[in-house]
Protein backbone atom coordinates (compact mmCIF):
# COMPACT_ATOMS: atom_id res chain seq x y z
CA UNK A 1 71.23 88.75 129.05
CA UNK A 2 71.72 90.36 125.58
CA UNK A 3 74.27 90.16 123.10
CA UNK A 4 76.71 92.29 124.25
CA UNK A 5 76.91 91.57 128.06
CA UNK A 6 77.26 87.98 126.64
CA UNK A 7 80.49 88.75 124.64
CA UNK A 8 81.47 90.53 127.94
CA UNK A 9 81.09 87.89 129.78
CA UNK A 10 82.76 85.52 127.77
CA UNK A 11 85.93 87.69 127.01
CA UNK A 12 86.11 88.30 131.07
CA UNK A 13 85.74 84.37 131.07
CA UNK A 14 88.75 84.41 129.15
CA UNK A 15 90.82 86.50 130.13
CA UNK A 16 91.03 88.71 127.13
CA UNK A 17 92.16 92.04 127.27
CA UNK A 18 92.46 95.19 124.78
CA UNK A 19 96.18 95.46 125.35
CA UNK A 20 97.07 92.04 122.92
CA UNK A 21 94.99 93.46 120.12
CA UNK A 22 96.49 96.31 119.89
CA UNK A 23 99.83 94.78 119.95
CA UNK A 24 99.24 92.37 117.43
CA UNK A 25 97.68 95.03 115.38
CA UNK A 26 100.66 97.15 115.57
CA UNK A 27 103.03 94.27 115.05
CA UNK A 28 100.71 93.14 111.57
CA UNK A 29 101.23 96.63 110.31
CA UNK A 30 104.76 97.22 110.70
CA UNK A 31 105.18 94.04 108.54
CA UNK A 32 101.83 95.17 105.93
CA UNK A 33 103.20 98.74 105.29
CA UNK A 34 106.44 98.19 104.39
CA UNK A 35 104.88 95.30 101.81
CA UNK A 36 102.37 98.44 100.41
CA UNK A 37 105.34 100.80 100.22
CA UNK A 38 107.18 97.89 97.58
CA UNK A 39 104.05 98.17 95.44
CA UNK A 40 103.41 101.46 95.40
CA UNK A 41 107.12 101.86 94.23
CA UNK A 42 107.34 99.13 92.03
CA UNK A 43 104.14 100.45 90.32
CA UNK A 44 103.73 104.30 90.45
CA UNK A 45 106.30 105.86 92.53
CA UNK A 46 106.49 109.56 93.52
CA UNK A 47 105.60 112.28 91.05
CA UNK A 48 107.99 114.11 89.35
CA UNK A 49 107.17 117.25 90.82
CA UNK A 50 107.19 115.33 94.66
CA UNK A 51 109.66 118.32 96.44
CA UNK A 52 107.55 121.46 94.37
CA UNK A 53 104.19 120.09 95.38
CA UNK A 54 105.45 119.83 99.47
CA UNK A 55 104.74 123.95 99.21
CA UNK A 56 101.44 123.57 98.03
CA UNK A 57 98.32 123.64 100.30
CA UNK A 58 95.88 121.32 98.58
CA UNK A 59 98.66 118.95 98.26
CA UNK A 60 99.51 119.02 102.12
CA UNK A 61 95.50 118.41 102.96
CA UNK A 62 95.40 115.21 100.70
CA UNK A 63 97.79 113.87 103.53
CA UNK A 64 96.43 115.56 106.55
CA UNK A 65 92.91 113.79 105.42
CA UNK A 66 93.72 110.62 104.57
CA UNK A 67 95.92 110.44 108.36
CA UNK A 68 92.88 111.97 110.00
CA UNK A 69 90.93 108.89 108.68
CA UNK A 70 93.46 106.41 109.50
CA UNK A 71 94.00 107.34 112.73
CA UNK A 72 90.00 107.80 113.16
CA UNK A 73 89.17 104.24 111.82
CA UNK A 74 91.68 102.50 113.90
CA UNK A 75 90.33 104.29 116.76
CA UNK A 76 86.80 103.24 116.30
CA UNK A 77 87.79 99.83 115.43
CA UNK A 78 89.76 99.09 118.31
CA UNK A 79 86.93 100.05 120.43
CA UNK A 80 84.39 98.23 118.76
CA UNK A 81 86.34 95.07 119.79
CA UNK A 82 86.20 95.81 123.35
CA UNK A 83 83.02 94.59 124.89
CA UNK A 84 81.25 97.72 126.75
CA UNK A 85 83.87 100.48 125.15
CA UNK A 86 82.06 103.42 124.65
CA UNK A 87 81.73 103.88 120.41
CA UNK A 88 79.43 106.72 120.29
CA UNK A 89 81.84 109.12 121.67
CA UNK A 90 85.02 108.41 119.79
CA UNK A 91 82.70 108.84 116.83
CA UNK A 92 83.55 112.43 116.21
CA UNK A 93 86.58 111.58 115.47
CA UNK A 94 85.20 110.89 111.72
CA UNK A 95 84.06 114.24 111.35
CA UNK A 96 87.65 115.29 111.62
CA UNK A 97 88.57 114.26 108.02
CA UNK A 98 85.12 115.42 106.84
CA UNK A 99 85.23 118.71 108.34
CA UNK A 100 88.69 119.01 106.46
CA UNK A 101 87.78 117.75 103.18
CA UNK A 102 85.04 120.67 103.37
CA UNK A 103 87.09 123.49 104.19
CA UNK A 104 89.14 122.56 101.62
CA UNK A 105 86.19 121.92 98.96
CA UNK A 106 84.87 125.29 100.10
CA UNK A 107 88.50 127.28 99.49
CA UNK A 108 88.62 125.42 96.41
CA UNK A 109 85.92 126.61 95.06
CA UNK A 110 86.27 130.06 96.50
CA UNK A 111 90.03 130.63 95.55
CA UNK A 112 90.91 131.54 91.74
CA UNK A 113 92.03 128.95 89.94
CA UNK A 114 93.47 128.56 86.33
CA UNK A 115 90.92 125.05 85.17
CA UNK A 116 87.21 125.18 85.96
CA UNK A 117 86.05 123.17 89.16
CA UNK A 118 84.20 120.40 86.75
CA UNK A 119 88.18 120.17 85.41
CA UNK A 120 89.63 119.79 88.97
CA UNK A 121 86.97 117.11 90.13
CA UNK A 122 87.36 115.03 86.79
CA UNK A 123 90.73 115.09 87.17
CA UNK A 124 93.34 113.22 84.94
CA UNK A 125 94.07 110.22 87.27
CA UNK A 126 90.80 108.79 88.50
CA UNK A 127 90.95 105.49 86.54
CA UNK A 128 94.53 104.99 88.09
CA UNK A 129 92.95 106.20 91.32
CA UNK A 130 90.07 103.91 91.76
CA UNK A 131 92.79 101.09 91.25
CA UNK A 132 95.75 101.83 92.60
CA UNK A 133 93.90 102.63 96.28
CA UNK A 134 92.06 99.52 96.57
CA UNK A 135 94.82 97.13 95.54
CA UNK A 136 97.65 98.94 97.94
CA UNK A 137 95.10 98.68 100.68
CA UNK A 138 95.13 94.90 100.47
CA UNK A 139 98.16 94.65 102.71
CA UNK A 140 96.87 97.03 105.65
CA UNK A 141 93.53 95.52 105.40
CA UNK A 142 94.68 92.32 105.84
CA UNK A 143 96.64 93.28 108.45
CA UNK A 144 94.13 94.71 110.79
CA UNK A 145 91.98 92.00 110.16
CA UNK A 146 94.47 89.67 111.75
CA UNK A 147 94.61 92.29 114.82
CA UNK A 148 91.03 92.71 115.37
CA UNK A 149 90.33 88.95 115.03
CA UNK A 150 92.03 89.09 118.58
CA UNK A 151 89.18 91.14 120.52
CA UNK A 152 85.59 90.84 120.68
CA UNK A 153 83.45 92.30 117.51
CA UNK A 154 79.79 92.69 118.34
CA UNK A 155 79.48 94.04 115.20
CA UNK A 156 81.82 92.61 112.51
CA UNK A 157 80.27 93.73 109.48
CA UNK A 158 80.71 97.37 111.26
CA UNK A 159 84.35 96.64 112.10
CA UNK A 160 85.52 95.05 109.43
CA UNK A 161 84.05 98.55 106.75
CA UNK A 162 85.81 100.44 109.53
CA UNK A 163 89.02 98.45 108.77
CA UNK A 164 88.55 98.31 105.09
CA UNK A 165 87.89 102.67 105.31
CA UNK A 166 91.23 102.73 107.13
CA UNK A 167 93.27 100.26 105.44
CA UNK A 168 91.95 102.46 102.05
CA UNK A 169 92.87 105.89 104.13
CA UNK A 170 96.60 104.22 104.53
CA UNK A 171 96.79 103.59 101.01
CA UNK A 172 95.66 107.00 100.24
CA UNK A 173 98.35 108.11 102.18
CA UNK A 174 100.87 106.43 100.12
CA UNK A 175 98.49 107.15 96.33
CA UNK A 176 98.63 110.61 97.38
CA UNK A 177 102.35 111.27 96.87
CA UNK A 178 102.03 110.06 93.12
CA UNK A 179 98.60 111.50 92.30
CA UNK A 180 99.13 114.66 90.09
CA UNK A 181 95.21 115.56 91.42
CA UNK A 182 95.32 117.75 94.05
CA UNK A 183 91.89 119.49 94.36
CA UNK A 184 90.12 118.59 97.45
CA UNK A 185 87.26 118.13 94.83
CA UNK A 186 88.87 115.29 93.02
CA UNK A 187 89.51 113.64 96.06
CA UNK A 188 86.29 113.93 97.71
CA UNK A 189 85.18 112.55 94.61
CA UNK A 190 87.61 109.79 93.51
CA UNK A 191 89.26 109.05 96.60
CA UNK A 192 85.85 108.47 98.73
CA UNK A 193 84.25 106.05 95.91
CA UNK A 194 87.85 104.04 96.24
CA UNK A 195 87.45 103.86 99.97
CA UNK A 196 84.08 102.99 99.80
CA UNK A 197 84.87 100.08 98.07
CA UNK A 198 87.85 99.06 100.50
CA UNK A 199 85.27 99.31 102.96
CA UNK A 200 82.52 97.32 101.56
CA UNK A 201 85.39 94.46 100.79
CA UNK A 202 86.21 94.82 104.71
CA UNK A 203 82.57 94.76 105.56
CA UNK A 204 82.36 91.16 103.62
CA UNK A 205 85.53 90.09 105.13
CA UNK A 206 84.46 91.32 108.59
CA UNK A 207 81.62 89.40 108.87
CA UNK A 208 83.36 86.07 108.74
CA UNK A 209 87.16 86.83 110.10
CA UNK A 210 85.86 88.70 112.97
CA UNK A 211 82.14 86.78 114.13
CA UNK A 212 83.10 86.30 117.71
């Protein structure tokens, strides 16, 4: 018997089922987001130019990505903590977001533009960016932690980067309404080294709040 028809057996054993964790992981964010939503107001806040900026295309994408990832992480997550749930085949879903950031790199780049594209990848707010994202995706990460913990990781190093990536996609979400940086450059640059570190902390975290 391997691995994983062990942890299927045991969660059988024990009656668990998907439906709890995706209760209780529904039930930690609707208390972590509103807690994220405090800091980010209490600490940035929407930029001055929030209602101008909702008719701009590149500032539109920033939240179309960063829900695309969400959404894709949670997916993938959730499954990985069902015992036999096929992974491989929800995977796609992360090309979503990447196949977005692209176009948008690509129109970018082809589109005329009044700064130079080493100007729109620099950026003016990437210091504030690589801090504000990681620290307002403490709440969300902390949350799905807390919901995962109540399935069956095979894999909670795996998991727990897939929870950091989303809880840093959810804080995107909420960075991206301040952030004056709307070239899909800057934030395939500045936004993805952010995550990546969200998802390296969830990775650590993972491997001991989820070990089955």
């Amino acid at each position: 018997m391997d691995t994983n028809e062990l942890v299927r057996s045991l969660a059988a054993d024990h009656g668990w089922r998907a439906r709890p964790v995706g209760m209780v992981l529904a039930v930690a964010l609707v208390v972590a987001l509103p807690v994220t939503a405090a800091m980010f107001i209490m600490a940035l806040g929407l930029r001055p130019d929030f209602m101008a900026a909702t008719g701009r295309a590149f500032f539109i994408l920033k939240f179309i990505v960063t829900a695309a990832l969400a959404l894709a992480c949670l997916a993938l997550a959730l499954r990985l903590v069902q015992p036999g749930a096929p992974v491989r085949n929800a995977s796609w879903l992360l090309a979503v977001p990447v196949g977005l950031l692209a176009a948008g790199i690509v129109a970018d780049l082809a589109l005329p533009q009044t700064s130079g594209w080493t100007a729109r990848l620099i950026g003016s707010n990437a210091r504030v960016c690589l801090t504000a994202i990681p620290l307002l995706s403490l709440p969300p990460l902390i949350a799905l932690l807390i919901g995962l913990r109540r399935g069956a990781a095979t894999r909670p190093m795996l998991t727990g980067a897939l929870a950091g990536l989303g809880a840093g996609a959810i804080a995107a979400t909420f960075y991206a309404s301040h952030c004056a940086d709307d070239s899909p450059l800057f934030v395939a640059t500045w936004y993805t080294i952010a995550w990546a570190l969200v998802a390296l902390i969830g990775a650590l975290a993972g491997r001991w709040v989820l070990r089955f």
